[in-house]
Protein backbone atom coordinates (compact mmCIF):
# COMPACT_ATOMS: atom_id res chain seq x y z
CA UNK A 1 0.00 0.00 0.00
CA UNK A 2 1.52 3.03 -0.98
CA UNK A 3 1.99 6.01 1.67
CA UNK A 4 -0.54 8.55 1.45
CA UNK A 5 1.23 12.10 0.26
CA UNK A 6 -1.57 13.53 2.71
CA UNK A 7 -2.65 12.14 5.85
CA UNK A 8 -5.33 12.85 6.07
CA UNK A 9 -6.36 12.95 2.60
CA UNK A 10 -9.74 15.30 2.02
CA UNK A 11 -11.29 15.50 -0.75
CA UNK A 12 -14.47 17.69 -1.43
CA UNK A 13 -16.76 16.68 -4.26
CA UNK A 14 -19.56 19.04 -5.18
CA UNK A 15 -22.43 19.79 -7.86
CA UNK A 16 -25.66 20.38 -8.36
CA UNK A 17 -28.05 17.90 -7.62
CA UNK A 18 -28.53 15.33 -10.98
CA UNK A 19 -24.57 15.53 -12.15
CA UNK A 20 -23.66 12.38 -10.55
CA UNK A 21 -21.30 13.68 -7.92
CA UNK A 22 -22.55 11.69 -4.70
CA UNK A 23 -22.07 8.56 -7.67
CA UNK A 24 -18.53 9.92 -8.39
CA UNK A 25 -17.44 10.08 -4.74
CA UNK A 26 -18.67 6.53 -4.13
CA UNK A 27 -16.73 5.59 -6.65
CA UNK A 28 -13.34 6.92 -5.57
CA UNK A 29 -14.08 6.02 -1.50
CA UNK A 30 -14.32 2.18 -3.20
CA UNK A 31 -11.45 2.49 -4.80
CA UNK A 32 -9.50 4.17 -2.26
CA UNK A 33 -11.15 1.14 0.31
CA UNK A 34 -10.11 -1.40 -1.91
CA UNK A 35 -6.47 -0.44 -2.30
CA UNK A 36 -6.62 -0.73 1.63
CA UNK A 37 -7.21 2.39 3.17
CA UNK A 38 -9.23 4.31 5.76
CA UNK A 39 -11.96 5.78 4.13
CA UNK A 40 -15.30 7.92 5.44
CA UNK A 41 -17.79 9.41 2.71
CA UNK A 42 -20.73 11.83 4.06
CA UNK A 43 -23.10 13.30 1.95
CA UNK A 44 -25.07 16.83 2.08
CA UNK A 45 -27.69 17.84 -0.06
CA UNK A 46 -29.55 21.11 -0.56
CA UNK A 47 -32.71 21.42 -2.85
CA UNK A 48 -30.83 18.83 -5.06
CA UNK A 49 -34.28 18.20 -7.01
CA UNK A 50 -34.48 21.62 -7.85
CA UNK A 51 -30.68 21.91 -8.55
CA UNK A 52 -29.46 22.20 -5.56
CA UNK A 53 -26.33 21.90 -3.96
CA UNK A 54 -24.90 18.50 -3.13
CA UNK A 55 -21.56 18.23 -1.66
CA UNK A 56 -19.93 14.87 -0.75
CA UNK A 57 -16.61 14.55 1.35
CA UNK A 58 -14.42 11.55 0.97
CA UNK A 59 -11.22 11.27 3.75
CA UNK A 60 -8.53 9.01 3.36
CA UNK A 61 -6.21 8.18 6.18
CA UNK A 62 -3.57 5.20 7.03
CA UNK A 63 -4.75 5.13 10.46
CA UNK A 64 -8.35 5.48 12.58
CA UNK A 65 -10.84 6.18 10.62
CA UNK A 66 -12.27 9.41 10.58
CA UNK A 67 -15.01 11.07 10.85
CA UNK A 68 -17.35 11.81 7.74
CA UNK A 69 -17.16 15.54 7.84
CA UNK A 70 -14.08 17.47 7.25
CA UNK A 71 -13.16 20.67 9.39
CA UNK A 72 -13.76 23.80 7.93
CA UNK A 73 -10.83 25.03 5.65
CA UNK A 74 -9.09 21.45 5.85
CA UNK A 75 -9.63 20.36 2.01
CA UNK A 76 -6.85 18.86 0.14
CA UNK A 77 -8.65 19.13 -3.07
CA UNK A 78 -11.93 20.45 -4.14
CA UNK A 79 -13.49 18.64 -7.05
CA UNK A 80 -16.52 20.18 -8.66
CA UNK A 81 -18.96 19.46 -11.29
CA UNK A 82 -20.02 23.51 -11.54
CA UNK A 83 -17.54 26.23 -11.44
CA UNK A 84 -19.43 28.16 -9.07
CA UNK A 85 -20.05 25.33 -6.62
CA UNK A 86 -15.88 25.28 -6.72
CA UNK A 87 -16.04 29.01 -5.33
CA UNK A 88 -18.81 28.82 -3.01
CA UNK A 89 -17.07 25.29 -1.30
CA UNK A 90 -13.90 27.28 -1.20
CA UNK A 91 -15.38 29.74 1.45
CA UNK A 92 -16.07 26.33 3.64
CA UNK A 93 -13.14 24.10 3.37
CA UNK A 94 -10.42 26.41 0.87
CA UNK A 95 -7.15 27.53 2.23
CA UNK A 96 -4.15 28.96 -0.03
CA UNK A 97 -3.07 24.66 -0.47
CA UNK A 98 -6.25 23.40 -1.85
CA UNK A 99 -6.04 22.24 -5.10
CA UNK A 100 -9.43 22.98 -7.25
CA UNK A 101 -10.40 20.55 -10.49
CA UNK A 102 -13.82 22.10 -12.15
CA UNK A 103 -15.75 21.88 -14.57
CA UNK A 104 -15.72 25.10 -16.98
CA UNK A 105 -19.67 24.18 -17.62
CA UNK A 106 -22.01 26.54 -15.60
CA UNK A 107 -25.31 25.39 -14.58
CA UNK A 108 -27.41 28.45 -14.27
CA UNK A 109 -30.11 28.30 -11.15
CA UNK A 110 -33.45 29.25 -12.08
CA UNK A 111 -33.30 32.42 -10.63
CA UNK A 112 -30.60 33.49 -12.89
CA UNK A 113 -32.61 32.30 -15.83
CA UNK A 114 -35.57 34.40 -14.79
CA UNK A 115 -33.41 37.43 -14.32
CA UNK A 116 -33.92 37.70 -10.66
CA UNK A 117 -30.11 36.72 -10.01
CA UNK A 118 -26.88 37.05 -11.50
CA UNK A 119 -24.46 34.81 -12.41
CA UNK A 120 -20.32 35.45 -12.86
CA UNK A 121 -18.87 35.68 -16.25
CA UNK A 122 -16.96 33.09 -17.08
CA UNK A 123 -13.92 34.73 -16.93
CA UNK A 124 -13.90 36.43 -13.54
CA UNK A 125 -14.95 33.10 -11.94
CA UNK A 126 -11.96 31.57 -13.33
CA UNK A 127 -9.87 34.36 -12.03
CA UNK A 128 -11.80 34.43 -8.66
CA UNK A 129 -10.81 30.51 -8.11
CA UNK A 130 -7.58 31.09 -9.44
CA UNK A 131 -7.01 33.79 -6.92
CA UNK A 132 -8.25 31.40 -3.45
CA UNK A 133 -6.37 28.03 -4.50
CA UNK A 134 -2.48 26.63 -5.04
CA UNK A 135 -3.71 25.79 -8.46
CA UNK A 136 -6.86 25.64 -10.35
CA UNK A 137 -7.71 22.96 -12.91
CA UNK A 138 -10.35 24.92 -15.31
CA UNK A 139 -11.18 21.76 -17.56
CA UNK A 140 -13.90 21.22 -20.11
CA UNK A 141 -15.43 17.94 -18.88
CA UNK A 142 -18.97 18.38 -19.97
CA UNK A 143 -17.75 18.89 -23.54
CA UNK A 144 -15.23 15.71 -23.29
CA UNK A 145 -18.47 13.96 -22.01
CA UNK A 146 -20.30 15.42 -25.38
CA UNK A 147 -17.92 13.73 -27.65
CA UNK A 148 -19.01 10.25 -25.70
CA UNK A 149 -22.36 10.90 -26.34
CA UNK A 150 -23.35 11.69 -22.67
CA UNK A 151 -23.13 15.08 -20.55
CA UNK A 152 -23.59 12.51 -17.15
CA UNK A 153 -19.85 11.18 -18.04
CA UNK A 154 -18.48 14.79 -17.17
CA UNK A 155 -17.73 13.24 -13.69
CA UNK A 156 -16.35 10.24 -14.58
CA UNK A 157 -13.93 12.75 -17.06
CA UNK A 158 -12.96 14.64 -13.33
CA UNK A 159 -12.53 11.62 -11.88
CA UNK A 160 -10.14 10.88 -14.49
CA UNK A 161 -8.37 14.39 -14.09
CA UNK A 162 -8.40 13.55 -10.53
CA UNK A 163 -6.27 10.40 -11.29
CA UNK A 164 -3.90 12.04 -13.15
CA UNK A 165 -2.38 14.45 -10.29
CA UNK A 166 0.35 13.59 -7.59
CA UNK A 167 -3.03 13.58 -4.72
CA UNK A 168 -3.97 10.09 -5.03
CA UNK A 169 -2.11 6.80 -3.98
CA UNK A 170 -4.25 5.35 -6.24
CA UNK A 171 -4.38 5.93 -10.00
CA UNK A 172 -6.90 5.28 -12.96
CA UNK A 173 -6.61 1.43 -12.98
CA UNK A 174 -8.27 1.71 -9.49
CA UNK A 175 -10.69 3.95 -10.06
CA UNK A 176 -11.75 1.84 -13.52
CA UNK A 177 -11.86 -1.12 -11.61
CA UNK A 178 -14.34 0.31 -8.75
CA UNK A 179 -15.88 1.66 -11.52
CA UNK A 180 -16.40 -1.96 -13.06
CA UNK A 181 -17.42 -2.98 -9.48
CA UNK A 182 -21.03 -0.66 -9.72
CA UNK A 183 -21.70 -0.57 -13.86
CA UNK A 184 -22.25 -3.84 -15.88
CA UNK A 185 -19.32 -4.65 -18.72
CA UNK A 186 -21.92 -2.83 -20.95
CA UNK A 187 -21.52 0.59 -19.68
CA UNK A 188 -17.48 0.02 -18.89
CA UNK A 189 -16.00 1.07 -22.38
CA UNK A 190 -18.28 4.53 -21.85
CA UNK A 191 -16.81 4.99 -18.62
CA UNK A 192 -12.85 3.93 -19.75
CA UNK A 193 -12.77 6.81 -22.53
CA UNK A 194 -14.32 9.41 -19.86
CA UNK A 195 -11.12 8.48 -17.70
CA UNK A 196 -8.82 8.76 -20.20
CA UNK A 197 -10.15 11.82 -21.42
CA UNK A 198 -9.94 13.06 -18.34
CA UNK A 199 -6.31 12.07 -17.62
CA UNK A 200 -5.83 14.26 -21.05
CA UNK A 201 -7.33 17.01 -20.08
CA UNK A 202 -5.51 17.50 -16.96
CA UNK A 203 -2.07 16.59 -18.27
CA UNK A 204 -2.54 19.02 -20.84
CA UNK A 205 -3.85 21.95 -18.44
């Protein structure tokens, strides 16, 4: 088993409710599990039917197991289907460490798209994360998950960019084989190109 670079190892996972992030952090806490490690995942959901927030933690440790719920400001990496999501979990758990991996897809909220509220131009949310975090990951997973035929694959494609950085002491094979562990052989060549896409992206950021 190899040492963990972090100890503990927090990872924040966030969306709006319907992009598969609770799904995605399930995914990684069996994989992490697996390999032999400590592992705790907690869930919290806003209006997630009404696209709502839903933020899952997953912490990794070599020793006791830990509680599901990470102290404020104690993220190791933030991982986030929806840019803004990524800025409004860095008020909670960001410090000037955290690493950030989102999405560059914004889901507007409904009162955005009735013109009650406004929502950040691209561009100074990118430079507002980029500002709060050691190093922001700004990658196009929704697209990648376009050119598989499926928008729902944009969080396999960050689990995949996830794989691909020096946080993990696990890498993609892992993750593809929890991955294989919850979908039938039918849905695993889907989910194999959103990794590798993913490891793309982020070696190319």
């Amino acid at each position: 088993m190899k040492a963990l670079k972090y100890d503990p190892l927090d990872i924040v996972v966030t969306g709006v409710g319907g992009q598969g992030n609770v799904l995605a952090s399930q995914v990684l806490g069996l994989a992490l599990l697996t390999a032999g490690y400590e592992v705790t995942v907690g869930e919290t959901y806003g209006l997630s039917q009404r696209g709502g927030s839903v933020t899952s933690q997953v912490r990794v440790s070599s020793g006791p197991v830990l509680g599901p719920m990470m102290p404020d400001h104690r993220a190791t990496a933030i991982v986030s289907l929806e840019p803004l999501e990524a800025l409004r979990l860095l008020g909670v758990y960001g410090h000037p460490g955290v690493v950030v991996l989102t999405n560059d897809r914004p889901l507007r909220p409904l009162g955005v798209l009735a013109g009650e509220q406004l929502y950040p131009e691209p561009a100074e949310l990118r430079a507002t994360l980029e500002s709060l975090c050691a190093k922001l990951y700004w990658l196009p997973a929704t697209a990648a998950a376009l050119e598989l035929g499926n928008h729902i694959l944009a969080n396999v494609v960050l689990l995949g960019a996830l794989c691909g950085l020096d946080l993990l002491p696990i890498g993609a094979a892992e993750v593809e084989a929890a991955l294989g562990d919850m979908f039938p052989e039918s849905k695993m060549a889907l989910n194999r190109e959103a990794l590798a896409k993913g490891l793309a992206l982020v070696r190319a950021a």
